[in-house]
Protein backbone atom coordinates (compact mmCIF):
# COMPACT_ATOMS: atom_id res chain seq x y z
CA UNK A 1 11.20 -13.09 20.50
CA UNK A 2 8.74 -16.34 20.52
CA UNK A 3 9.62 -18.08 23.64
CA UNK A 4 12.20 -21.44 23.17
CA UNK A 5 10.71 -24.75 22.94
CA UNK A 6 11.54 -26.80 26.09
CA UNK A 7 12.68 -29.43 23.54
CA UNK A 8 13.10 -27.85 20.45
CA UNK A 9 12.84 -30.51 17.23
CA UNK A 10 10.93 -33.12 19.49
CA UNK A 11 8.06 -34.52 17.50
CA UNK A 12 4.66 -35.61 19.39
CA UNK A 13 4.64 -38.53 20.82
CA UNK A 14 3.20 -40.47 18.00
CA UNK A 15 3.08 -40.51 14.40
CA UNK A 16 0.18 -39.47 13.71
CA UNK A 17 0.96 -36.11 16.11
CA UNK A 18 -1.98 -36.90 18.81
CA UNK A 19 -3.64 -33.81 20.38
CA UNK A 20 -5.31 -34.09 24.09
CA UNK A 21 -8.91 -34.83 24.16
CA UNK A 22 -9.29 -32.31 26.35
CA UNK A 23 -7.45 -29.23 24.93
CA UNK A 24 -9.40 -30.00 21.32
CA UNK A 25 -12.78 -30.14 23.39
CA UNK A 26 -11.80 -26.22 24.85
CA UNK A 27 -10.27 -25.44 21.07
CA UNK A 28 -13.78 -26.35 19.32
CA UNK A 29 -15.92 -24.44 22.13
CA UNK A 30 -13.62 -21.43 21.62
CA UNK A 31 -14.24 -21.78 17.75
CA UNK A 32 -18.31 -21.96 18.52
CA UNK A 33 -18.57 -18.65 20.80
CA UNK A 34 -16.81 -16.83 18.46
CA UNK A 35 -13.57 -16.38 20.86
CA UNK A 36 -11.32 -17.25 17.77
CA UNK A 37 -9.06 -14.16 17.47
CA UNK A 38 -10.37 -11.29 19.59
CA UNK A 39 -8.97 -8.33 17.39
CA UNK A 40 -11.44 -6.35 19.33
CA UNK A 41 -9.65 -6.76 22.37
CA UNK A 42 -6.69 -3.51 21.64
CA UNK A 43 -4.08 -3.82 24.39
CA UNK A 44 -1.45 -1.75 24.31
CA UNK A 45 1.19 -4.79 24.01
CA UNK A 46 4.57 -2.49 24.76
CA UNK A 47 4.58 -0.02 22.02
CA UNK A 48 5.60 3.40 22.42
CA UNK A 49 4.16 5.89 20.84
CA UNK A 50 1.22 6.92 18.74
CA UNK A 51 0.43 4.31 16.77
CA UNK A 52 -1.42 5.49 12.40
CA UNK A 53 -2.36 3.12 10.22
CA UNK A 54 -3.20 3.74 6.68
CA UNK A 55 -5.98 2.51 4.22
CA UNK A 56 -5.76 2.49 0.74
CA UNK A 57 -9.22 4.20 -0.03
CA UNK A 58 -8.55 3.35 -4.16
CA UNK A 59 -7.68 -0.74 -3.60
CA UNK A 60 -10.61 -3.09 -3.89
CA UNK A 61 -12.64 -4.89 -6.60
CA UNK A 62 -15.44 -2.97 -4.81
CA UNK A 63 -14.58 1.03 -5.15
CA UNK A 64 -14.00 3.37 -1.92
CA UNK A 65 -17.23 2.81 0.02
CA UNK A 66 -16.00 -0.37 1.83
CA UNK A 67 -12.23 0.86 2.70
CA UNK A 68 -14.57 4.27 3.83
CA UNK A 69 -16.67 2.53 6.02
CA UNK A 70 -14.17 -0.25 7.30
CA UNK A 71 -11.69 3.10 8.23
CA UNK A 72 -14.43 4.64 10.31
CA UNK A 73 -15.46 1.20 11.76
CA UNK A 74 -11.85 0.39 12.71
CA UNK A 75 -11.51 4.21 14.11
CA UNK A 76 -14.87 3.85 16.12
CA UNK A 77 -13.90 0.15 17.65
CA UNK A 78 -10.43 2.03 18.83
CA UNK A 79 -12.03 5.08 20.84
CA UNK A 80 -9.28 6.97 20.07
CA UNK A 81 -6.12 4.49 20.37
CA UNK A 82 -4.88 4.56 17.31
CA UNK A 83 -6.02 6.64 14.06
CA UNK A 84 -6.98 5.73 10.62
CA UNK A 85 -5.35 7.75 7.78
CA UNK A 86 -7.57 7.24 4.63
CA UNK A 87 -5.29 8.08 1.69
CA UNK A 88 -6.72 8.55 -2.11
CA UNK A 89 -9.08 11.11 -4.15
CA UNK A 90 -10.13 13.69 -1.64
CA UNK A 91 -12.70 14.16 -4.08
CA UNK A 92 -14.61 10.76 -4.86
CA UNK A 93 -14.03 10.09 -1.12
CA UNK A 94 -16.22 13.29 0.05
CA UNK A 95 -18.71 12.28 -3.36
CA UNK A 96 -19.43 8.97 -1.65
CA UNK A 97 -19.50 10.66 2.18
CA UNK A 98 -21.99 13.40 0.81
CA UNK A 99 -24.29 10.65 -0.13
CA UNK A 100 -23.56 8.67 3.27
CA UNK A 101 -22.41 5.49 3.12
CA UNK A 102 -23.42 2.40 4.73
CA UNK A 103 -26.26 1.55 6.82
CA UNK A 104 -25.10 4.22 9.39
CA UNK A 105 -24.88 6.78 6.07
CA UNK A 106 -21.62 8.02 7.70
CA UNK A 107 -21.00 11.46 6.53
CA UNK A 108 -17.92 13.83 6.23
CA UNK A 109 -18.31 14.89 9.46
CA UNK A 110 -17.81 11.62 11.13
CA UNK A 111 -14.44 11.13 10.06
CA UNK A 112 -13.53 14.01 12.56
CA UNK A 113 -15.71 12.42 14.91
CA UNK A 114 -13.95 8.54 14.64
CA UNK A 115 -10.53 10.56 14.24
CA UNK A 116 -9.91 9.29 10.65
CA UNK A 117 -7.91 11.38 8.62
CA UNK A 118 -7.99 12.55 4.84
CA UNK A 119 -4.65 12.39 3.06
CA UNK A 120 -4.68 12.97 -0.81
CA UNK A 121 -3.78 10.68 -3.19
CA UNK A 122 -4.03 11.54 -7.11
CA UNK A 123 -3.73 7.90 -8.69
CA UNK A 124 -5.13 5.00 -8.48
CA UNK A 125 -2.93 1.64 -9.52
CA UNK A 126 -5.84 -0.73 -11.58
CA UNK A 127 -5.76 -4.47 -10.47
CA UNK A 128 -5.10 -5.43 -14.36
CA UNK A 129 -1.67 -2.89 -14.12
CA UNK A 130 1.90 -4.32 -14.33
CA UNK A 131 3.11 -3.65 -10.61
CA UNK A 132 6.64 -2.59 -12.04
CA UNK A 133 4.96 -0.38 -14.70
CA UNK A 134 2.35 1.56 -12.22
CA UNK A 135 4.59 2.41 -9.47
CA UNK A 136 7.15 3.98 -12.02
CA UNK A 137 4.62 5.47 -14.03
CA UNK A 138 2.23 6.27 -10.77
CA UNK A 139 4.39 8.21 -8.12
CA UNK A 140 1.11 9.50 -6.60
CA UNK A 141 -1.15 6.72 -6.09
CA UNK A 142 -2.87 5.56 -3.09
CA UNK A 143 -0.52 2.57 -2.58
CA UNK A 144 3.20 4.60 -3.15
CA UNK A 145 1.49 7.63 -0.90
CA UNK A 146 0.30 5.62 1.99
CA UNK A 147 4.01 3.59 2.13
CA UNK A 148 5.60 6.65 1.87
CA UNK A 149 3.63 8.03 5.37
CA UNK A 150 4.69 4.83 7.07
CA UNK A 151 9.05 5.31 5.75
CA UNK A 152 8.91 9.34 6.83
CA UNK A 153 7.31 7.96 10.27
CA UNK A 154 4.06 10.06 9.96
CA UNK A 155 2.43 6.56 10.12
CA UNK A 156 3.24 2.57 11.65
CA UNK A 157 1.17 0.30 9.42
CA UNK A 158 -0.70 0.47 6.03
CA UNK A 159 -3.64 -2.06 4.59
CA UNK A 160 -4.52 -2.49 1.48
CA UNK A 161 -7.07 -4.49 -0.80
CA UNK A 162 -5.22 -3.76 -4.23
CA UNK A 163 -3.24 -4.38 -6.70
CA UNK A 164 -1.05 -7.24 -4.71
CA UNK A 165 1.95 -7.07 -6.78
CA UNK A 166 2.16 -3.18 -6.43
CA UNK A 167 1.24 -3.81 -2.44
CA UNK A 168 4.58 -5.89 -2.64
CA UNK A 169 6.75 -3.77 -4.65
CA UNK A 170 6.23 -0.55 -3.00
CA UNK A 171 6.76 -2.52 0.47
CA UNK A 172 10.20 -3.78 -0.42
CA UNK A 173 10.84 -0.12 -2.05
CA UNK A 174 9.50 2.24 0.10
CA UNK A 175 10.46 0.12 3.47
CA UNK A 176 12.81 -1.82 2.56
CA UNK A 177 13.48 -5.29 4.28
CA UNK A 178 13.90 -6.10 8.38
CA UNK A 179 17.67 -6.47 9.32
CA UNK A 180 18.82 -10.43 8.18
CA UNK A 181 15.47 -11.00 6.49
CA UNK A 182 16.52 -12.92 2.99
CA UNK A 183 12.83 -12.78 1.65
CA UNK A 184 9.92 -11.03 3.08
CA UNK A 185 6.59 -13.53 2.88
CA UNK A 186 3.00 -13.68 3.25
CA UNK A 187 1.77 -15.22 6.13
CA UNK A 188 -2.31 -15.83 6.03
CA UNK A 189 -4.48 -17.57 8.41
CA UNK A 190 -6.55 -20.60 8.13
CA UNK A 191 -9.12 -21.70 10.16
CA UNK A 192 -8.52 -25.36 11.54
CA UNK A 193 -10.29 -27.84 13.92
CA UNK A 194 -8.45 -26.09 17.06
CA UNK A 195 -8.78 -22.57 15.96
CA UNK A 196 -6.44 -21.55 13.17
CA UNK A 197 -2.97 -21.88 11.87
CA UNK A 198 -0.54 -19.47 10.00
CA UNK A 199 0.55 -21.24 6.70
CA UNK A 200 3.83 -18.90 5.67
CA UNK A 201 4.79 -18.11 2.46
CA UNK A 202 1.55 -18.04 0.67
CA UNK A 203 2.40 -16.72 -2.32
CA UNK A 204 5.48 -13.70 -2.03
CA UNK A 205 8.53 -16.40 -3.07
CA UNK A 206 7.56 -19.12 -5.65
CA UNK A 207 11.20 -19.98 -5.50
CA UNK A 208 12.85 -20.75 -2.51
CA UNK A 209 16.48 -21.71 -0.72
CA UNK A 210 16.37 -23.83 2.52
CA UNK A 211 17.36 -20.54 4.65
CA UNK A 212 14.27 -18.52 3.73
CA UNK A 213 11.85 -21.31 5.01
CA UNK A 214 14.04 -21.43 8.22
CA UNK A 215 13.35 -17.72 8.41
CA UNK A 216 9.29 -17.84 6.98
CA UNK A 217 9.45 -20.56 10.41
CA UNK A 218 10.48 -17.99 12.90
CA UNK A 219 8.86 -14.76 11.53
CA UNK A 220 5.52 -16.62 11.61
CA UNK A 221 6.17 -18.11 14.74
CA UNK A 222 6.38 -14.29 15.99
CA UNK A 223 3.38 -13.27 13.84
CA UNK A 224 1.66 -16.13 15.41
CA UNK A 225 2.70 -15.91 19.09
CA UNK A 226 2.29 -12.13 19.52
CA UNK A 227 -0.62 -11.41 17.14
CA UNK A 228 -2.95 -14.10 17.78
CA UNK A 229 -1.54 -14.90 20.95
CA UNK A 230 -0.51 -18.80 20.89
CA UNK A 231 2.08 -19.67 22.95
CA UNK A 232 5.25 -21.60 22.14
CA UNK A 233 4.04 -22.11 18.50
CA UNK A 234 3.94 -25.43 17.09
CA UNK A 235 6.12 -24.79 13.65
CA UNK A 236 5.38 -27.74 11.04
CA UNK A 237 7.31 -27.66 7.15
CA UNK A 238 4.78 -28.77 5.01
CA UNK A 239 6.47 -32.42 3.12
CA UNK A 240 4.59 -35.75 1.22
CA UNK A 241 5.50 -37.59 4.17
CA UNK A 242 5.76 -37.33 8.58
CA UNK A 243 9.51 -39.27 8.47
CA UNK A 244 12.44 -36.78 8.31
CA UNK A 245 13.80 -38.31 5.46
CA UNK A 246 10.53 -37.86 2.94
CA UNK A 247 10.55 -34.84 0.46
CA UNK A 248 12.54 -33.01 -2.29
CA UNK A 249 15.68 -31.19 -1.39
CA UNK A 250 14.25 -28.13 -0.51
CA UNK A 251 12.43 -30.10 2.24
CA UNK A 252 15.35 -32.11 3.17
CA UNK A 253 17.62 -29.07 3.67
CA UNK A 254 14.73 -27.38 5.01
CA UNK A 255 13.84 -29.90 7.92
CA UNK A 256 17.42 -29.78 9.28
CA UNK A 257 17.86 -25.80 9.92
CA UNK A 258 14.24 -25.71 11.29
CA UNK A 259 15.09 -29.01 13.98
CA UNK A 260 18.72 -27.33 14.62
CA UNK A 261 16.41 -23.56 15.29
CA UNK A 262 15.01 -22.72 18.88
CA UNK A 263 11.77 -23.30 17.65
CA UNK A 264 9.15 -25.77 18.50
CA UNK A 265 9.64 -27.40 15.83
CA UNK A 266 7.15 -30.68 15.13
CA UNK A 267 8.75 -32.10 11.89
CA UNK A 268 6.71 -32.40 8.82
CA UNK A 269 3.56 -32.48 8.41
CA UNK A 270 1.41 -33.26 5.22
CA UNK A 271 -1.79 -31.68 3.84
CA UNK A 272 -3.84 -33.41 5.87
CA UNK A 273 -2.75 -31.89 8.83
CA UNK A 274 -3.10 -28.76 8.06
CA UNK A 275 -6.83 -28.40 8.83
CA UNK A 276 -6.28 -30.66 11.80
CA UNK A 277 -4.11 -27.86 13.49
CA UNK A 278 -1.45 -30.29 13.85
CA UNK A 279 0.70 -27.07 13.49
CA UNK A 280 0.10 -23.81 14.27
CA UNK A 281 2.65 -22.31 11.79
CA UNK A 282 2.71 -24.27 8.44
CA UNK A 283 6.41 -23.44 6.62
CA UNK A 284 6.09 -24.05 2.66
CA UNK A 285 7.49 -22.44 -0.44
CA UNK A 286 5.28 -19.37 -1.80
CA UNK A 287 4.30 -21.25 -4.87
CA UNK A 288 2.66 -24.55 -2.94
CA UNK A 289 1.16 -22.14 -0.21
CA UNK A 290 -0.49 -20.39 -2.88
CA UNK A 291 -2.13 -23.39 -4.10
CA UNK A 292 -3.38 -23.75 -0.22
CA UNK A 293 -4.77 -21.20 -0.35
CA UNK A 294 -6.49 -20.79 -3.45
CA UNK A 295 -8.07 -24.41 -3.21
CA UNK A 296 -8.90 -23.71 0.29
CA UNK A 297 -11.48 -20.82 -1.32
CA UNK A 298 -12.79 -23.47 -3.92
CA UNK A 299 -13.96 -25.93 -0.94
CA UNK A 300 -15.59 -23.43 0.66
CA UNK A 301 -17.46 -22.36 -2.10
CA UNK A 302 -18.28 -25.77 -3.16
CA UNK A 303 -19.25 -26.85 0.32
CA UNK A 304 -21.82 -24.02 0.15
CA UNK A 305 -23.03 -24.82 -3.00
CA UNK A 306 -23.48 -28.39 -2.00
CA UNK A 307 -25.12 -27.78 1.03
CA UNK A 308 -28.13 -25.42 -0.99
CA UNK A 309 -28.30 -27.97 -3.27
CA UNK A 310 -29.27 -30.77 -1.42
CA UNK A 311 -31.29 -28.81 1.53
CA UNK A 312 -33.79 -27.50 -1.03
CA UNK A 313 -34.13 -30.63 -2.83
CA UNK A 314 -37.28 -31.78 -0.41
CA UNK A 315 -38.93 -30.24 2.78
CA UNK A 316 -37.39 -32.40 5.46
CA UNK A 317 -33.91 -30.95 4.07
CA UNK A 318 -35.60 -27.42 4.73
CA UNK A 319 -36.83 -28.19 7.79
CA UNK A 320 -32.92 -29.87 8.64
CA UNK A 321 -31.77 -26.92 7.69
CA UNK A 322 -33.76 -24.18 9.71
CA UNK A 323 -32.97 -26.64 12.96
CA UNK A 324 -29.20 -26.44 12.05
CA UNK A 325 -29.24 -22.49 10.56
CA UNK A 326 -27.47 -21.37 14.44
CA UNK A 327 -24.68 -23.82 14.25
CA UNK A 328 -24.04 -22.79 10.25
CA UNK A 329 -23.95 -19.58 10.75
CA UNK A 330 -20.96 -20.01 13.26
CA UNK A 331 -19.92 -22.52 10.78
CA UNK A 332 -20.06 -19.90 8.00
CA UNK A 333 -17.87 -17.25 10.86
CA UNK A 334 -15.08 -19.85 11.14
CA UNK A 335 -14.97 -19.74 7.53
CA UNK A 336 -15.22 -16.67 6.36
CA UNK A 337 -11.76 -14.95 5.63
CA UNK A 338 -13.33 -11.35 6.15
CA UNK A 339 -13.41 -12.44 9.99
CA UNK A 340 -8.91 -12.43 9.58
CA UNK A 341 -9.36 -9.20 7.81
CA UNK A 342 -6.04 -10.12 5.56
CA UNK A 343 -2.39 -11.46 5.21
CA UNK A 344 0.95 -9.63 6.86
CA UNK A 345 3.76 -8.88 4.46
CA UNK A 346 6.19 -10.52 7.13
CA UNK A 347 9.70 -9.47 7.08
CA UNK A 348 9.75 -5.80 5.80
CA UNK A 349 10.66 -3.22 7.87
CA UNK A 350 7.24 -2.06 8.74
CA UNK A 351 3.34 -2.88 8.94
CA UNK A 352 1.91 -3.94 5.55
CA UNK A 353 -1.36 -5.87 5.31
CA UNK A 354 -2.42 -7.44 2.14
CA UNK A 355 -6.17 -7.68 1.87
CA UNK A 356 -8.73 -9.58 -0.72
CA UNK A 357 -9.60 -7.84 -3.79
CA UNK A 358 -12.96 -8.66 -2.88
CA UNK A 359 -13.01 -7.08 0.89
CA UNK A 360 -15.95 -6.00 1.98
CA UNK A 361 -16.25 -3.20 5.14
CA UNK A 362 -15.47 -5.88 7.82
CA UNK A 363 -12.74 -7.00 5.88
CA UNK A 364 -10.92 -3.62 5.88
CA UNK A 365 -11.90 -2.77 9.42
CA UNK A 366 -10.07 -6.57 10.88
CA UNK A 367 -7.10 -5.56 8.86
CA UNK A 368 -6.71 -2.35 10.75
CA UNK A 369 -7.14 -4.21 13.88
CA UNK A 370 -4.49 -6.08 13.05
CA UNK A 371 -2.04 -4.05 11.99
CA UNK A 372 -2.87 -2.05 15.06
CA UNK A 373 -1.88 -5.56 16.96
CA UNK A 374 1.08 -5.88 14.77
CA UNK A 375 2.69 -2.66 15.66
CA UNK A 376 1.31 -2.75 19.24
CA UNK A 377 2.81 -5.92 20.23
CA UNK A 378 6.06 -4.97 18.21
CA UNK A 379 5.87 -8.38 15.89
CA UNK A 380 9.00 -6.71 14.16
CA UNK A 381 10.97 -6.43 16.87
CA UNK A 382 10.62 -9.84 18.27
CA UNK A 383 11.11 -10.86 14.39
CA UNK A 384 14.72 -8.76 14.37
CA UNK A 385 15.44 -10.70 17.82
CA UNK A 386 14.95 -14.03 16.98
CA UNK A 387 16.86 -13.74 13.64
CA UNK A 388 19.80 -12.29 15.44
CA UNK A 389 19.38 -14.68 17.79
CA UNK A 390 19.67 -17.42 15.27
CA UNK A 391 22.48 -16.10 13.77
CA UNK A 392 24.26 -15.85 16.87
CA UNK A 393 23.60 -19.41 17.89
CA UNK A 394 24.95 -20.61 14.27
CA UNK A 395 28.35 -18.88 14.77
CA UNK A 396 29.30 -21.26 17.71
């Protein structure tokens, strides 16, 4: 359970939600030595018990050589505390290890070495399928296998970078949903000015009911306190306006079961603050967080693009640019959303990580890390706690 706010539904002490010189000065320095998340760093958080997690080998825009090589990555980083299942075709898996892939040409014989394991896997679910349609139809694909490991107990967490809808289905079917948990939700990070935030739901529940962003609140208040290790975090619901009274009913309805929760709640925040790190949890409806997200990518992309543009327009821009390359290229790290590895399914009864289509090797090997750090530091037990907790406190 996320520890209670001293004063929980006090705002900042201004409007504008003020953050100490001091604290964003130690915030930006952590962002520039690369100190952001520290997956690296596998402590042992209070779990009992060996702890598996599974990669889809099929998922990906980009075949099996990246979920390969970020499985034996993620297996070498561990030294042995936790193993890497890599489910899908046996066959095309030991096609692409004969070869050797990556610049290490990893082999067959270093997935004995790293401790990954091969579990088979006839079918593949295509990112243009109908979720509904493929997991009826496809019994034995990666996805439906690698659940299935995780419900029988042979395994505590499963990534994957395909087909999201199936990712989701399977979840809720194979694992079914945590104890009091109305709507499991996606919960991805976003780099800010004073490190990162959580925005929660960003995409699972287009349609929601004031309860479930009470609940997205606390489950990514866990995710956030116990995973990337921020304490008491600051829980903002996303509005047009900082005054209680600004925002559609949702929001309304919303802002009073968040400011009646144990949480440290901050009131609402708009989109400008979300980059600010105003909050470290940002609550919203999966259908707005989704278009976060997805215009978050577009800046990005068009910040690059600008900044090629007009560096190679004349030589003192190249020159600028060779002077500033260090400080873009931690720039770039902040940035980059391979560095988060990808986005917990939050509130089903077990480890599911939702990667990018487009994950490369680092990708895949971050979203082992944390799922290892999800079941490690029990994020679904604290989850359970503070629900029942809630619930509890709403009876009296």
């Amino acid at each position: 359970m996320v520890p209670k706010a001293k004063n929980p539904g006090a705002r900042p002490a201004d409007a504008g939600h003020s953050v100490d010189k001091r604290s964003r000065s130690k915030k930006a320095k952590e962002i520039t030595t690369g100190g952001k998340l520290g997956l690296e760093n596998l402590s042992d958080g209070g779990h009992a018990g060996p702890i598996r997690i599974v990669v889809d080998a099929m998922g990906g825009d980009n075949g099996v050589v990246p979920n390969i090589l970020g499985a034996i990555e993620a297996a070498r980083i561990g030294r042995g505390k936790f193993q890497v299942l890599l489910v899908g075709d046996i066959v095309a898996i030991k096609t692409e290890l004969a070869a050797g892939v990556g610049e290490k040409e990893y082999q067959e014989e270093d997935l004995e070495k790293y401790g990954v394991k091969l579990v088979h896997a006839s079918q593949r679910i295509e990112m243009h399928e109908t979720p509904t349609e493929a997991l009826r139809n496809k019994r034995d694909s990666s996805i439906s296998v690698g659940l299935r490991l995780q419900k029988k107990g042979e395994a505590e967490g499963f990534i994957s970078a395909g087909n999201t809808g199936a990712v989701m289905g399977a979840s809720l079917f194979e694992l079914g949903r945590i104890e009091g948990v109305s709507r499991p939700a996606i919960a991805t990070f976003m780099p800010t000015e004073l490190g990162g935030c959580i925005v929660v739901d960003a995409g699972a529940n287009p349609d929601c009911k004031p309860h479930y962003l009470l609940q997205f609140g606390m489950m990514g208040a866990s995710f956030a306190h116990y995973v990337f290790e921020k304490p008491n975090p600051k829980v903002g619901l996303l509005s047009v306006g900082e005054e209680a009274s600004k925002g559609d009913e949702l929001t309304l309805k919303s802002h009073l079961l968040l400011s009646e929760s144990g949480l440290n709640f901050i009131g609402n925040i708009e989109g400008k603050d979300i980059l600010k790190g105003t909050a470290d949890v940002v609550v919203c409806d999966g259908f707005v967080g989704n278009v976060i997200l997805k215009f978050a990518e577009s800046v990005v992309r068009m910040f690059y693009g600008s900044i090629k543009r007009y560096v190679y327009t004349n030589i003192f821009g190249k020159i600028g640019a060779l002077l500033l390359k260090p400080a873009l290229k931690k720039f770039a790290k902040d940035l980059d959303y391979e560095e988060y590895g990808g986005a917990p399914l939050l509130g089903v009864n077990g480890v599911c990580i939702i990667c990018h289509g487009r994950s490369t090797a680092k990708a895949i090997k971050n979203a082992v890390l944390v799922a290892h750090r999800c079941v490690s530091h029990r994020v679904n037990d604290h989850i359970k706690e503070q629900l029942s907790n809630n619930a509890k406190e709403s009876k009296k």
